[in-house]
PDB file of N, CA and C in Angstrom:
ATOM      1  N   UNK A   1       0.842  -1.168   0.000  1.00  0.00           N
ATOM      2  CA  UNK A   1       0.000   0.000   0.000  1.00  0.00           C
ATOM      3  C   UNK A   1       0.884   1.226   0.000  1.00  0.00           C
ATOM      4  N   UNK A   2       0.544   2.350  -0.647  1.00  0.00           N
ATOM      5  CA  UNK A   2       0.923   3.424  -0.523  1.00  0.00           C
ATOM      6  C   UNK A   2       0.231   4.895  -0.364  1.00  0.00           C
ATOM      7  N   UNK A   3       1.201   5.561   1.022  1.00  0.00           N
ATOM      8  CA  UNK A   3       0.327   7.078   1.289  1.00  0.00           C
ATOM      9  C   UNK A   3       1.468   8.094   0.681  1.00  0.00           C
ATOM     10  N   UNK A   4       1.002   9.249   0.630  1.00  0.00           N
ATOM     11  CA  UNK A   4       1.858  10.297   0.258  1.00  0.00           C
ATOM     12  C   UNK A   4       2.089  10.953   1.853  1.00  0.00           C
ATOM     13  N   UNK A   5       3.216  11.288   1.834  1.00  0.00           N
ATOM     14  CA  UNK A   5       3.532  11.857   3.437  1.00  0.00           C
ATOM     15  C   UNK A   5       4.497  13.564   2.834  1.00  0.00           C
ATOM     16  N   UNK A   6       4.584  14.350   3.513  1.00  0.00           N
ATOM     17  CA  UNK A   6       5.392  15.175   3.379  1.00  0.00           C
ATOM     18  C   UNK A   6       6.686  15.682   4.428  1.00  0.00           C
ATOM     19  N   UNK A   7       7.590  15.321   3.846  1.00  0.00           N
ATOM     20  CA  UNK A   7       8.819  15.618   4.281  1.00  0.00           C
ATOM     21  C   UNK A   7       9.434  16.878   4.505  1.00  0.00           C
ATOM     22  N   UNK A   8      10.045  16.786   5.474  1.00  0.00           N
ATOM     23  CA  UNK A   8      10.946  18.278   6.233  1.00  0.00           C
ATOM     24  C   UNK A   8      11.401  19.386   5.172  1.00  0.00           C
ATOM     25  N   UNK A   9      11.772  18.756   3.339  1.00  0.00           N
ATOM     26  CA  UNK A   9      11.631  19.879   2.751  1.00  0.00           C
ATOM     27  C   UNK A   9      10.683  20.037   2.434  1.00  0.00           C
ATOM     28  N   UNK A  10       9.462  19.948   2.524  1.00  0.00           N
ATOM     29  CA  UNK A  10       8.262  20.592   1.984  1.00  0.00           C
ATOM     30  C   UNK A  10       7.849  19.833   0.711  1.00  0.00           C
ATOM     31  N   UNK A  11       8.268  19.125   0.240  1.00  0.00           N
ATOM     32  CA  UNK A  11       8.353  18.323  -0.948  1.00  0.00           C
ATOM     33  C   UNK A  11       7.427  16.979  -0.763  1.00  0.00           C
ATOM     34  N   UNK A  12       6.195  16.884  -1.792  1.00  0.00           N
ATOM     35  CA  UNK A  12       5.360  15.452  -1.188  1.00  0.00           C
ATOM     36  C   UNK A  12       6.229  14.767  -1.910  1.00  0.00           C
ATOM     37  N   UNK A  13       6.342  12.862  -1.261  1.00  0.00           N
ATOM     38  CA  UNK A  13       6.165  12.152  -1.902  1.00  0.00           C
ATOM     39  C   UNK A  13       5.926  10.849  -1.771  1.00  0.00           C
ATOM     40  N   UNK A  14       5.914   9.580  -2.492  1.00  0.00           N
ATOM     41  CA  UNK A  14       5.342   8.858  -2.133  1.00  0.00           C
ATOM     42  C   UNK A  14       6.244   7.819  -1.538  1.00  0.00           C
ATOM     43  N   UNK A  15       5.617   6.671  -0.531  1.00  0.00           N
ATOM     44  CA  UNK A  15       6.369   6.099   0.161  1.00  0.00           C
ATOM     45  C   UNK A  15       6.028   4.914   0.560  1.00  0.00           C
ATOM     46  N   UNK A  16       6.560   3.644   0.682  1.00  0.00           N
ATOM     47  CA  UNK A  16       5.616   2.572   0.733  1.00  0.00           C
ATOM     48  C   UNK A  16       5.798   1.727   2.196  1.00  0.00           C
ATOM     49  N   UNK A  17       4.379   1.553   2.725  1.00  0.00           N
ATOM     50  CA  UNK A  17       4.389   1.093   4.361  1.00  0.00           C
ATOM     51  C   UNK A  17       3.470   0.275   4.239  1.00  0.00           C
ATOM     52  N   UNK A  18       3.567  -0.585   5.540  1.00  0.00           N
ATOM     53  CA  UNK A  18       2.749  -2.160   5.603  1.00  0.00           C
ATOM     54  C   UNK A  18       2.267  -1.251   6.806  1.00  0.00           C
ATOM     55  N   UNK A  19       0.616  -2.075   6.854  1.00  0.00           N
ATOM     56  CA  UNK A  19       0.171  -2.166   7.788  1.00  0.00           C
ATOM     57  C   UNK A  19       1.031  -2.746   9.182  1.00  0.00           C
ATOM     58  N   UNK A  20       1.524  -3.308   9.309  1.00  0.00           N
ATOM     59  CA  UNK A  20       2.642  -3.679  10.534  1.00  0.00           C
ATOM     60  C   UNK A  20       3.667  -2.544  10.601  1.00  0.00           C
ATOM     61  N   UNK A  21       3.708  -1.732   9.986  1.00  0.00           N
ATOM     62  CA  UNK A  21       4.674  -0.046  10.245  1.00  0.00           C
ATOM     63  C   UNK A  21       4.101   0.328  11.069  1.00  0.00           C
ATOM     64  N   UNK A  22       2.372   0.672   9.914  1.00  0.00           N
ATOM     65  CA  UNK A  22       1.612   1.514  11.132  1.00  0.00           C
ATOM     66  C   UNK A  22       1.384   1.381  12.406  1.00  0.00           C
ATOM     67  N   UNK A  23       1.268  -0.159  12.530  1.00  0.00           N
ATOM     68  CA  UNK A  23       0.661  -0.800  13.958  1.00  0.00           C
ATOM     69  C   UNK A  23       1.649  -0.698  14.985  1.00  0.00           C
ATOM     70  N   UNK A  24       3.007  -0.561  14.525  1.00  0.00           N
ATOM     71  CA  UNK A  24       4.489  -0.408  15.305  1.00  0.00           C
ATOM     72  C   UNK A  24       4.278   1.354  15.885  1.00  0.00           C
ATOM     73  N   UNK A  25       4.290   2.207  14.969  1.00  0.00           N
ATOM     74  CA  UNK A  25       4.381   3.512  14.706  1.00  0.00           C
ATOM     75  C   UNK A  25       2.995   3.711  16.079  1.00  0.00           C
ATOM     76  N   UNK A  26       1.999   3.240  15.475  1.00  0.00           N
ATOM     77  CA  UNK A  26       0.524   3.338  16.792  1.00  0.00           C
ATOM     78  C   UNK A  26       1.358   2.913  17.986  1.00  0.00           C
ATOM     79  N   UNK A  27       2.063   1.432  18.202  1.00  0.00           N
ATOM     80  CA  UNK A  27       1.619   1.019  19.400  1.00  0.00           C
ATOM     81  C   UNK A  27       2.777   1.757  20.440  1.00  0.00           C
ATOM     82  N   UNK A  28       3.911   2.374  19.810  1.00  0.00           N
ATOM     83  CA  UNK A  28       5.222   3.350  20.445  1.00  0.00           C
ATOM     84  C   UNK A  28       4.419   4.762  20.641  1.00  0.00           C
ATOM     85  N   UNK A  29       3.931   5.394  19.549  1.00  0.00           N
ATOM     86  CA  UNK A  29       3.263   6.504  20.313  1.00  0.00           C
ATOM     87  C   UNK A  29       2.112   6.263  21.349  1.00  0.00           C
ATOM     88  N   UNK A  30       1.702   5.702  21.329  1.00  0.00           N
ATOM     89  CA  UNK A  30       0.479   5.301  22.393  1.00  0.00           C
ATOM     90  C   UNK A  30       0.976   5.039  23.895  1.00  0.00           C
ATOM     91  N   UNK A  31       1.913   4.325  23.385  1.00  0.00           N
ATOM     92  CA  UNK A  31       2.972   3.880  24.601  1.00  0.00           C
ATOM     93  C   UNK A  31       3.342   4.936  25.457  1.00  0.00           C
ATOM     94  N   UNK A  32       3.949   6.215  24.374  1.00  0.00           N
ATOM     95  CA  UNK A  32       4.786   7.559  24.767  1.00  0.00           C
ATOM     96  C   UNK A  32       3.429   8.193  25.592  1.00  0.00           C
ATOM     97  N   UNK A  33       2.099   8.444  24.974  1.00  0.00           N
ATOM     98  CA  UNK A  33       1.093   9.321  25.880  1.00  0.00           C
ATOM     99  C   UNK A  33       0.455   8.701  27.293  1.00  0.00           C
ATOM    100  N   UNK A  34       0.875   7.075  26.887  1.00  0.00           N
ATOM    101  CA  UNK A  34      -0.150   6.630  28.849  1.00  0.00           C
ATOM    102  C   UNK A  34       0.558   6.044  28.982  1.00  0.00           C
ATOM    103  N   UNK A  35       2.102   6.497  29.390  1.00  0.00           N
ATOM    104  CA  UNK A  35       2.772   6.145  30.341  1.00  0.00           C
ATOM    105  C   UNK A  35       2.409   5.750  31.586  1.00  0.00           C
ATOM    106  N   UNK A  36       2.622   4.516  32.753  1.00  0.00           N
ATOM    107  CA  UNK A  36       2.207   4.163  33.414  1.00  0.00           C
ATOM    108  C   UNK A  36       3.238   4.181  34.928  1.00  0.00           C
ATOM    109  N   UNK A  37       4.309   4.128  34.106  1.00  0.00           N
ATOM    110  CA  UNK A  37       5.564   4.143  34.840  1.00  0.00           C
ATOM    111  C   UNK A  37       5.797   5.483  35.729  1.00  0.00           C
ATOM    112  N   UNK A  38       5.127   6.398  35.299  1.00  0.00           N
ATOM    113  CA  UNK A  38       5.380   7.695  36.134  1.00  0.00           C
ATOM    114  C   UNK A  38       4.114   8.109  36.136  1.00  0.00           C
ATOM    115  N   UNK A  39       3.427   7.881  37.524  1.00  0.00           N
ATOM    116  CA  UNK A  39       2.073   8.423  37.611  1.00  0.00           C
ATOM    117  C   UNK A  39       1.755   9.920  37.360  1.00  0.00           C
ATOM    118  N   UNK A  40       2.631  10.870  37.559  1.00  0.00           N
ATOM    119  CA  UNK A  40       2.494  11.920  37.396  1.00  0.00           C
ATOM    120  C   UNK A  40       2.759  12.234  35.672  1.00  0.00           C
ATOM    121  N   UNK A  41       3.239  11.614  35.325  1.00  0.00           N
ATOM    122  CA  UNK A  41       3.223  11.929  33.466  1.00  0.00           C
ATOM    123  C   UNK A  41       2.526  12.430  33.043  1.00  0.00           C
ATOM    124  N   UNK A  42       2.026  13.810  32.179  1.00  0.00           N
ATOM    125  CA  UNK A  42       1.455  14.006  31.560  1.00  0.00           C
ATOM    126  C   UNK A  42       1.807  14.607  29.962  1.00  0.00           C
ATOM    127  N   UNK A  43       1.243  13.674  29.068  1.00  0.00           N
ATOM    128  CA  UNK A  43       1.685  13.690  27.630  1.00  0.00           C
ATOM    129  C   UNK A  43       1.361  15.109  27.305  1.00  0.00           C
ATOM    130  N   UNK A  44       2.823  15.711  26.375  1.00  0.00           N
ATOM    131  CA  UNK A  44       2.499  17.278  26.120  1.00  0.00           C
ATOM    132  C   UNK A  44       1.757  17.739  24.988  1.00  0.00           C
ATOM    133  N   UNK A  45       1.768  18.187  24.123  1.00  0.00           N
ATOM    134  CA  UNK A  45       0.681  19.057  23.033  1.00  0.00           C
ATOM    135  C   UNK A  45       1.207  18.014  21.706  1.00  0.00           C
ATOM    136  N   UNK A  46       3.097  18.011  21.893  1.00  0.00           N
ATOM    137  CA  UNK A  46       3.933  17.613  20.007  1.00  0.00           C
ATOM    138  C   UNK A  46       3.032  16.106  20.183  1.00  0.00           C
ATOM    139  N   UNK A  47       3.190  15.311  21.445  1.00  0.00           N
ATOM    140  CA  UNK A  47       3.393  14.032  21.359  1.00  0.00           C
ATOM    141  C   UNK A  47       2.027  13.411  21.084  1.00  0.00           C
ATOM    142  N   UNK A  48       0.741  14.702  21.730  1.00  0.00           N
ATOM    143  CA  UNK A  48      -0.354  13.927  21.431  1.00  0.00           C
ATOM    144  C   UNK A  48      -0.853  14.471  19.637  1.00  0.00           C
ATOM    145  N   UNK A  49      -0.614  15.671  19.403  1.00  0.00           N
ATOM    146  CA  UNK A  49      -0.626  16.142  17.795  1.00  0.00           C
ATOM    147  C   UNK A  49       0.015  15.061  17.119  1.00  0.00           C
ATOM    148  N   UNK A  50       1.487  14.307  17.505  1.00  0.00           N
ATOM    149  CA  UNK A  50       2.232  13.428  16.517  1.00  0.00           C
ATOM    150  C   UNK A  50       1.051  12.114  16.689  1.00  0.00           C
ATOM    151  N   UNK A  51       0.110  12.109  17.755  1.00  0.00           N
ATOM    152  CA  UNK A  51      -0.589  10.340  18.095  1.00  0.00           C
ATOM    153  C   UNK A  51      -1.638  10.391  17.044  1.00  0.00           C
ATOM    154  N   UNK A  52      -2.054  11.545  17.032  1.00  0.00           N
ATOM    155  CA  UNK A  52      -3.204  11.774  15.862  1.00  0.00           C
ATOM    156  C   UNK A  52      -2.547  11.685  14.600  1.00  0.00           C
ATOM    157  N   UNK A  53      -1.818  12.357  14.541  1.00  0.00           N
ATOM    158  CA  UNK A  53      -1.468  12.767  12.915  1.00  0.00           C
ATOM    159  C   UNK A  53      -0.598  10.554  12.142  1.00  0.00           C
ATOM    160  N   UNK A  54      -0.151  10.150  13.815  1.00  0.00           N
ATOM    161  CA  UNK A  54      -0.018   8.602  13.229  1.00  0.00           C
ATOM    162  C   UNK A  54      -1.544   7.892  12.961  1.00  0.00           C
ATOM    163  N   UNK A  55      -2.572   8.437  13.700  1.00  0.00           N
ATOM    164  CA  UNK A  55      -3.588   7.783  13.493  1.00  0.00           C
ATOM    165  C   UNK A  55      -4.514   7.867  12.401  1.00  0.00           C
ATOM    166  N   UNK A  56      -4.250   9.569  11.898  1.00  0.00           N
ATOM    167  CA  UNK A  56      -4.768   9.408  10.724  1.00  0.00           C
ATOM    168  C   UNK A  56      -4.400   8.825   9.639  1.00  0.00           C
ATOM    169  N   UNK A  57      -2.895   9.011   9.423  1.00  0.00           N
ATOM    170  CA  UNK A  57      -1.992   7.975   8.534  1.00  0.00           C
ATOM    171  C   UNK A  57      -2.557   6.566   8.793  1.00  0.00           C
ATOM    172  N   UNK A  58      -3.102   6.007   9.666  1.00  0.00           N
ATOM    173  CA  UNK A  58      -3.412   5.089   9.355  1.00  0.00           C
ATOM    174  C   UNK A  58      -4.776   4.450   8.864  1.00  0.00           C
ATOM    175  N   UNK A  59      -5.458   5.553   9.085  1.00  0.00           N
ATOM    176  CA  UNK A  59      -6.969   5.918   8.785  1.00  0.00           C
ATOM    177  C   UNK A  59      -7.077   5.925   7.198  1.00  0.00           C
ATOM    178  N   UNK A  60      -5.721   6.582   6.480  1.00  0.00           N
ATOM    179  CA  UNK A  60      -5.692   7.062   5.517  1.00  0.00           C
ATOM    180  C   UNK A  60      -5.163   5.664   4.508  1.00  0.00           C
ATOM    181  N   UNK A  61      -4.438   4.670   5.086  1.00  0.00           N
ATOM    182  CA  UNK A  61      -3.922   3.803   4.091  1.00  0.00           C
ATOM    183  C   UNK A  61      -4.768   2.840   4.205  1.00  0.00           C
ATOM    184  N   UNK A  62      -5.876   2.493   5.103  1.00  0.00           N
ATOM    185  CA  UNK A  62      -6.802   1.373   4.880  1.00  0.00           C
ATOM    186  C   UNK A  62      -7.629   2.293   3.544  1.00  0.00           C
ATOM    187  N   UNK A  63      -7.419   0.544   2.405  1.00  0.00           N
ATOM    188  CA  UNK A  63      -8.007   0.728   1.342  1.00  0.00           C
ATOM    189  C   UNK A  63      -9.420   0.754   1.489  1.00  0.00           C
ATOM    190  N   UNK A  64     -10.031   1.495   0.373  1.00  0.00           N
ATOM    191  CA  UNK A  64     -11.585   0.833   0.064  1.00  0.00           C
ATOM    192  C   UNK A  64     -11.825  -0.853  -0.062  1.00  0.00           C
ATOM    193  N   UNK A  65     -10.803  -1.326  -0.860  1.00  0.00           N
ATOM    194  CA  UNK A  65     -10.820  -2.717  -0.455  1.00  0.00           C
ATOM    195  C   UNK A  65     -10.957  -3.487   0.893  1.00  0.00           C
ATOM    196  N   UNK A  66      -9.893  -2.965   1.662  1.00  0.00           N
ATOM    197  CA  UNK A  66     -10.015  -3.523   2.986  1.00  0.00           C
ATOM    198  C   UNK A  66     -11.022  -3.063   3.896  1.00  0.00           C
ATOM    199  N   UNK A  67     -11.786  -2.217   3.500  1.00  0.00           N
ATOM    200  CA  UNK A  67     -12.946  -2.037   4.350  1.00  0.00           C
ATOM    201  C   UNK A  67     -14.098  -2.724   3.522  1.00  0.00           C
ATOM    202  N   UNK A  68     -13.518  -2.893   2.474  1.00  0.00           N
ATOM    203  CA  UNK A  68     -14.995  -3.439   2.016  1.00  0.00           C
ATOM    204  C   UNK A  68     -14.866  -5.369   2.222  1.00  0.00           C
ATOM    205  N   UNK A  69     -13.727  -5.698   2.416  1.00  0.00           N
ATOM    206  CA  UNK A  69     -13.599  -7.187   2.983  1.00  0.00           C
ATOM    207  C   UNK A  69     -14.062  -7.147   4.307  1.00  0.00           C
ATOM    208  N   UNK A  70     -14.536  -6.018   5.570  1.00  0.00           N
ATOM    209  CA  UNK A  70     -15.222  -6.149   6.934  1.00  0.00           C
ATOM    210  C   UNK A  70     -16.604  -6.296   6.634  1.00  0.00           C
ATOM    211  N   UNK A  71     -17.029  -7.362   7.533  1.00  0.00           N
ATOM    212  CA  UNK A  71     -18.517  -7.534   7.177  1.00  0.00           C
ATOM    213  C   UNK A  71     -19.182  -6.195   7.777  1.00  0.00           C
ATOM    214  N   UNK A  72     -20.347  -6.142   7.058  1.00  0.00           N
ATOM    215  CA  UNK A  72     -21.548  -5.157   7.424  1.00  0.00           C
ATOM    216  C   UNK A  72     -21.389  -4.808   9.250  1.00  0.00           C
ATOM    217  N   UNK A  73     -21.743  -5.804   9.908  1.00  0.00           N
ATOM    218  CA  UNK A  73     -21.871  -5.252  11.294  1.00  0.00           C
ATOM    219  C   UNK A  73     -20.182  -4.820  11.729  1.00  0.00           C
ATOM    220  N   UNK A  74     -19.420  -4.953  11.283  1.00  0.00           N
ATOM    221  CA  UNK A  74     -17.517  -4.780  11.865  1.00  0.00           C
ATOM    222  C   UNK A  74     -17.732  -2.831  11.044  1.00  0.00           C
ATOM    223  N   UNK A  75     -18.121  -2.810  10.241  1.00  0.00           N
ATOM    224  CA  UNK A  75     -18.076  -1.515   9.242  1.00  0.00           C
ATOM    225  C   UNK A  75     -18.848  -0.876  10.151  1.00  0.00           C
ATOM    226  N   UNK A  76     -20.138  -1.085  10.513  1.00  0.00           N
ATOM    227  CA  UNK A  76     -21.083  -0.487  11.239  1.00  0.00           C
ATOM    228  C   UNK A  76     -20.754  -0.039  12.806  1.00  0.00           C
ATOM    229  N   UNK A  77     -20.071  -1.022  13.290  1.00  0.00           N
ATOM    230  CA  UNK A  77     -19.384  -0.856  15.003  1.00  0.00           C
ATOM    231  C   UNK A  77     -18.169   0.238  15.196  1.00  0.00           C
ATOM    232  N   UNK A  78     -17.024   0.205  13.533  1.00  0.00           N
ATOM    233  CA  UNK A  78     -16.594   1.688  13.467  1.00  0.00           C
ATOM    234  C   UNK A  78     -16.656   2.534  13.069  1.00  0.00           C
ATOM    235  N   UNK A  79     -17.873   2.435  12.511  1.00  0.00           N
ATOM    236  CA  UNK A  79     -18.137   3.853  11.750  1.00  0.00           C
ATOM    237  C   UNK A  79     -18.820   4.363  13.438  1.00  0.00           C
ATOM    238  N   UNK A  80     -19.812   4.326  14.047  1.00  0.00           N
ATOM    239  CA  UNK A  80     -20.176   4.569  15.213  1.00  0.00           C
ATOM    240  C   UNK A  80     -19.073   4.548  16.236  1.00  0.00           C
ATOM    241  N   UNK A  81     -17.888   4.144  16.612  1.00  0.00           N
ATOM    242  CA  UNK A  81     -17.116   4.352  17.151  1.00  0.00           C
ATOM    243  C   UNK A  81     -16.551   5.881  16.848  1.00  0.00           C
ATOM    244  N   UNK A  82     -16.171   5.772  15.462  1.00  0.00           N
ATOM    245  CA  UNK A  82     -15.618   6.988  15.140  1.00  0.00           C
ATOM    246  C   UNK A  82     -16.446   8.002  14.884  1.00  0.00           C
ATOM    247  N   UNK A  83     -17.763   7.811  14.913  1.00  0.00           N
ATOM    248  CA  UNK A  83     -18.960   9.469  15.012  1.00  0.00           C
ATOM    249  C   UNK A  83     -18.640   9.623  16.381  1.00  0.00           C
ATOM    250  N   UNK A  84     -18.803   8.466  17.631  1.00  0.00           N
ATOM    251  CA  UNK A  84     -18.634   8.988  19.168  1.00  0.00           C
ATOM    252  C   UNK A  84     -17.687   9.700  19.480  1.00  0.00           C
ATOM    253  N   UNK A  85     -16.704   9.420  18.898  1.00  0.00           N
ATOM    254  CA  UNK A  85     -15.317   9.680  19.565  1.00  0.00           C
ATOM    255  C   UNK A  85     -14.961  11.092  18.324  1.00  0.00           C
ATOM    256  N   UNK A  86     -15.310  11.550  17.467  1.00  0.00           N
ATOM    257  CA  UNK A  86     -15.364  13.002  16.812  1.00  0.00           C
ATOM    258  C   UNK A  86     -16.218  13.692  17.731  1.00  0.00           C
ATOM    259  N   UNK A  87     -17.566  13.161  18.334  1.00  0.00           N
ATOM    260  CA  UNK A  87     -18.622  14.133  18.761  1.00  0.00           C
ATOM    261  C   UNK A  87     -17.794  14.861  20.198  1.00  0.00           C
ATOM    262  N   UNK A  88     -16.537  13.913  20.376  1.00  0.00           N
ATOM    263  CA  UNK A  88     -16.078  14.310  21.864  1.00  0.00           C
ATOM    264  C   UNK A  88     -15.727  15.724  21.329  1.00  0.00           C
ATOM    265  N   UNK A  89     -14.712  15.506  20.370  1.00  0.00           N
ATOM    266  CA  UNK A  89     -14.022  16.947  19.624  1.00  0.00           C
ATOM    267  C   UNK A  89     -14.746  18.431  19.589  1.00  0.00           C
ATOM    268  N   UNK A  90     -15.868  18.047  18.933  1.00  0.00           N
ATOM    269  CA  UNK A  90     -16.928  18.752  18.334  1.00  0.00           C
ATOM    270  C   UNK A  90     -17.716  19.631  19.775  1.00  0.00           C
ATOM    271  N   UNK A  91     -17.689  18.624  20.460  1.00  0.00           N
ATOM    272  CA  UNK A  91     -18.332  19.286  21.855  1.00  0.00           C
ATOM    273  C   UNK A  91     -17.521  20.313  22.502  1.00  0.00           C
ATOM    274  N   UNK A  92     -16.037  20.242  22.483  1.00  0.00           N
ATOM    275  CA  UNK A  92     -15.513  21.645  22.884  1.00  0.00           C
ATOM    276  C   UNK A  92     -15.499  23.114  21.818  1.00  0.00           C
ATOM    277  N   UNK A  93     -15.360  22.373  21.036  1.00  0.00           N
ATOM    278  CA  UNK A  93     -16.246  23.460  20.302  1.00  0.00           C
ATOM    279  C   UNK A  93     -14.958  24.428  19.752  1.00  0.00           C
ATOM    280  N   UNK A  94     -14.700  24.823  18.957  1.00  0.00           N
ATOM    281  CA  UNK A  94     -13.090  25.831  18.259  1.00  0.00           C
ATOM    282  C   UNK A  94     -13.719  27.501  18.921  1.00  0.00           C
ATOM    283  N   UNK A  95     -12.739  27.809  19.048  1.00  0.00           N
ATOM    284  CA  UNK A  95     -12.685  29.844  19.468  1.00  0.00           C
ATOM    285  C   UNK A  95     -13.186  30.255  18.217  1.00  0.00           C
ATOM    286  N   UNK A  96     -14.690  31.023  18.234  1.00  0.00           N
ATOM    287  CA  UNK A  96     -15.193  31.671  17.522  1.00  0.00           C
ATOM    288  C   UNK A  96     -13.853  33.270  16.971  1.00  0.00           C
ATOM    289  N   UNK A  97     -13.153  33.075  15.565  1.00  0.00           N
ATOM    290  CA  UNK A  97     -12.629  34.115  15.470  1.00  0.00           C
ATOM    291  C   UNK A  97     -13.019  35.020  14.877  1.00  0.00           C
ATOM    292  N   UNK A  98     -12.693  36.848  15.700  1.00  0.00           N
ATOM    293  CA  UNK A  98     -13.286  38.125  15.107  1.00  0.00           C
ATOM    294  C   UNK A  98     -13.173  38.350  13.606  1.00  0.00           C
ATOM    295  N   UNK A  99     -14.571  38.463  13.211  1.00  0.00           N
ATOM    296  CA  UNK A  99     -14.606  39.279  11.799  1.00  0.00           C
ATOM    297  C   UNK A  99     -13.816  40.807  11.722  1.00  0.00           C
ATOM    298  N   UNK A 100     -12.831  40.610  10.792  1.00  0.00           N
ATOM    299  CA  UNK A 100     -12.182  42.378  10.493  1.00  0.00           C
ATOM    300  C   UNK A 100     -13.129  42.658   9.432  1.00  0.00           C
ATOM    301  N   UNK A 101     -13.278  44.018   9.566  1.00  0.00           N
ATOM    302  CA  UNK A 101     -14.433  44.060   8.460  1.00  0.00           C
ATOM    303  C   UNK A 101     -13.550  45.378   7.563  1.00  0.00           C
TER     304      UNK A 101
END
């Protein structure tokens, strides 16, 4: 499979990753934000922005194929997973910014 990623010069291009990258790449950042080892840990702004931005990458390389090999009810359990877990987002709601007129 292949995603397009963009690199430190600014330059897209394309690059080729297995699902077992991603799942490596997920299960180290995940690791890095609920640390368990130091109760007081709290994951900072880069590390949870970098957990998303791996998660969408991975959001992004499941094919139409491979979702269309999940049966009906597996498709249905995340698509509803993932409306719940956006509505969390959505509920804080972005800073209304001033119109310059």
């Amino acid at each position: 499979m292949k995603i397009s990623k963009w690199v430190d010069m600014g330059q897209e291009v394309e690059i080729e990753i297995g699902m077992e990258d991603i799942r490596y790449a997920l299960a180290e950042t995940f690791g890095r934000i609920t640390r368990t080892d130091l109760p007081e840990f709290q994951a900072n702004r880069a590390e949870i922005s970098m957990a998303f931005s791996q998660i969408a990458d991975f959001l992004r390389a499941v094919t139409d194929r491979q979702i269309d090999m999940l049966t009906h009810d597996a498709r249905r359990i995340i698509e509803q997973f993932l409306v719940e877990q956006s509505k969390r987002y959505v509920a804080r709601g972005l800073p209304v910014e001033s119109k310059k007129s």
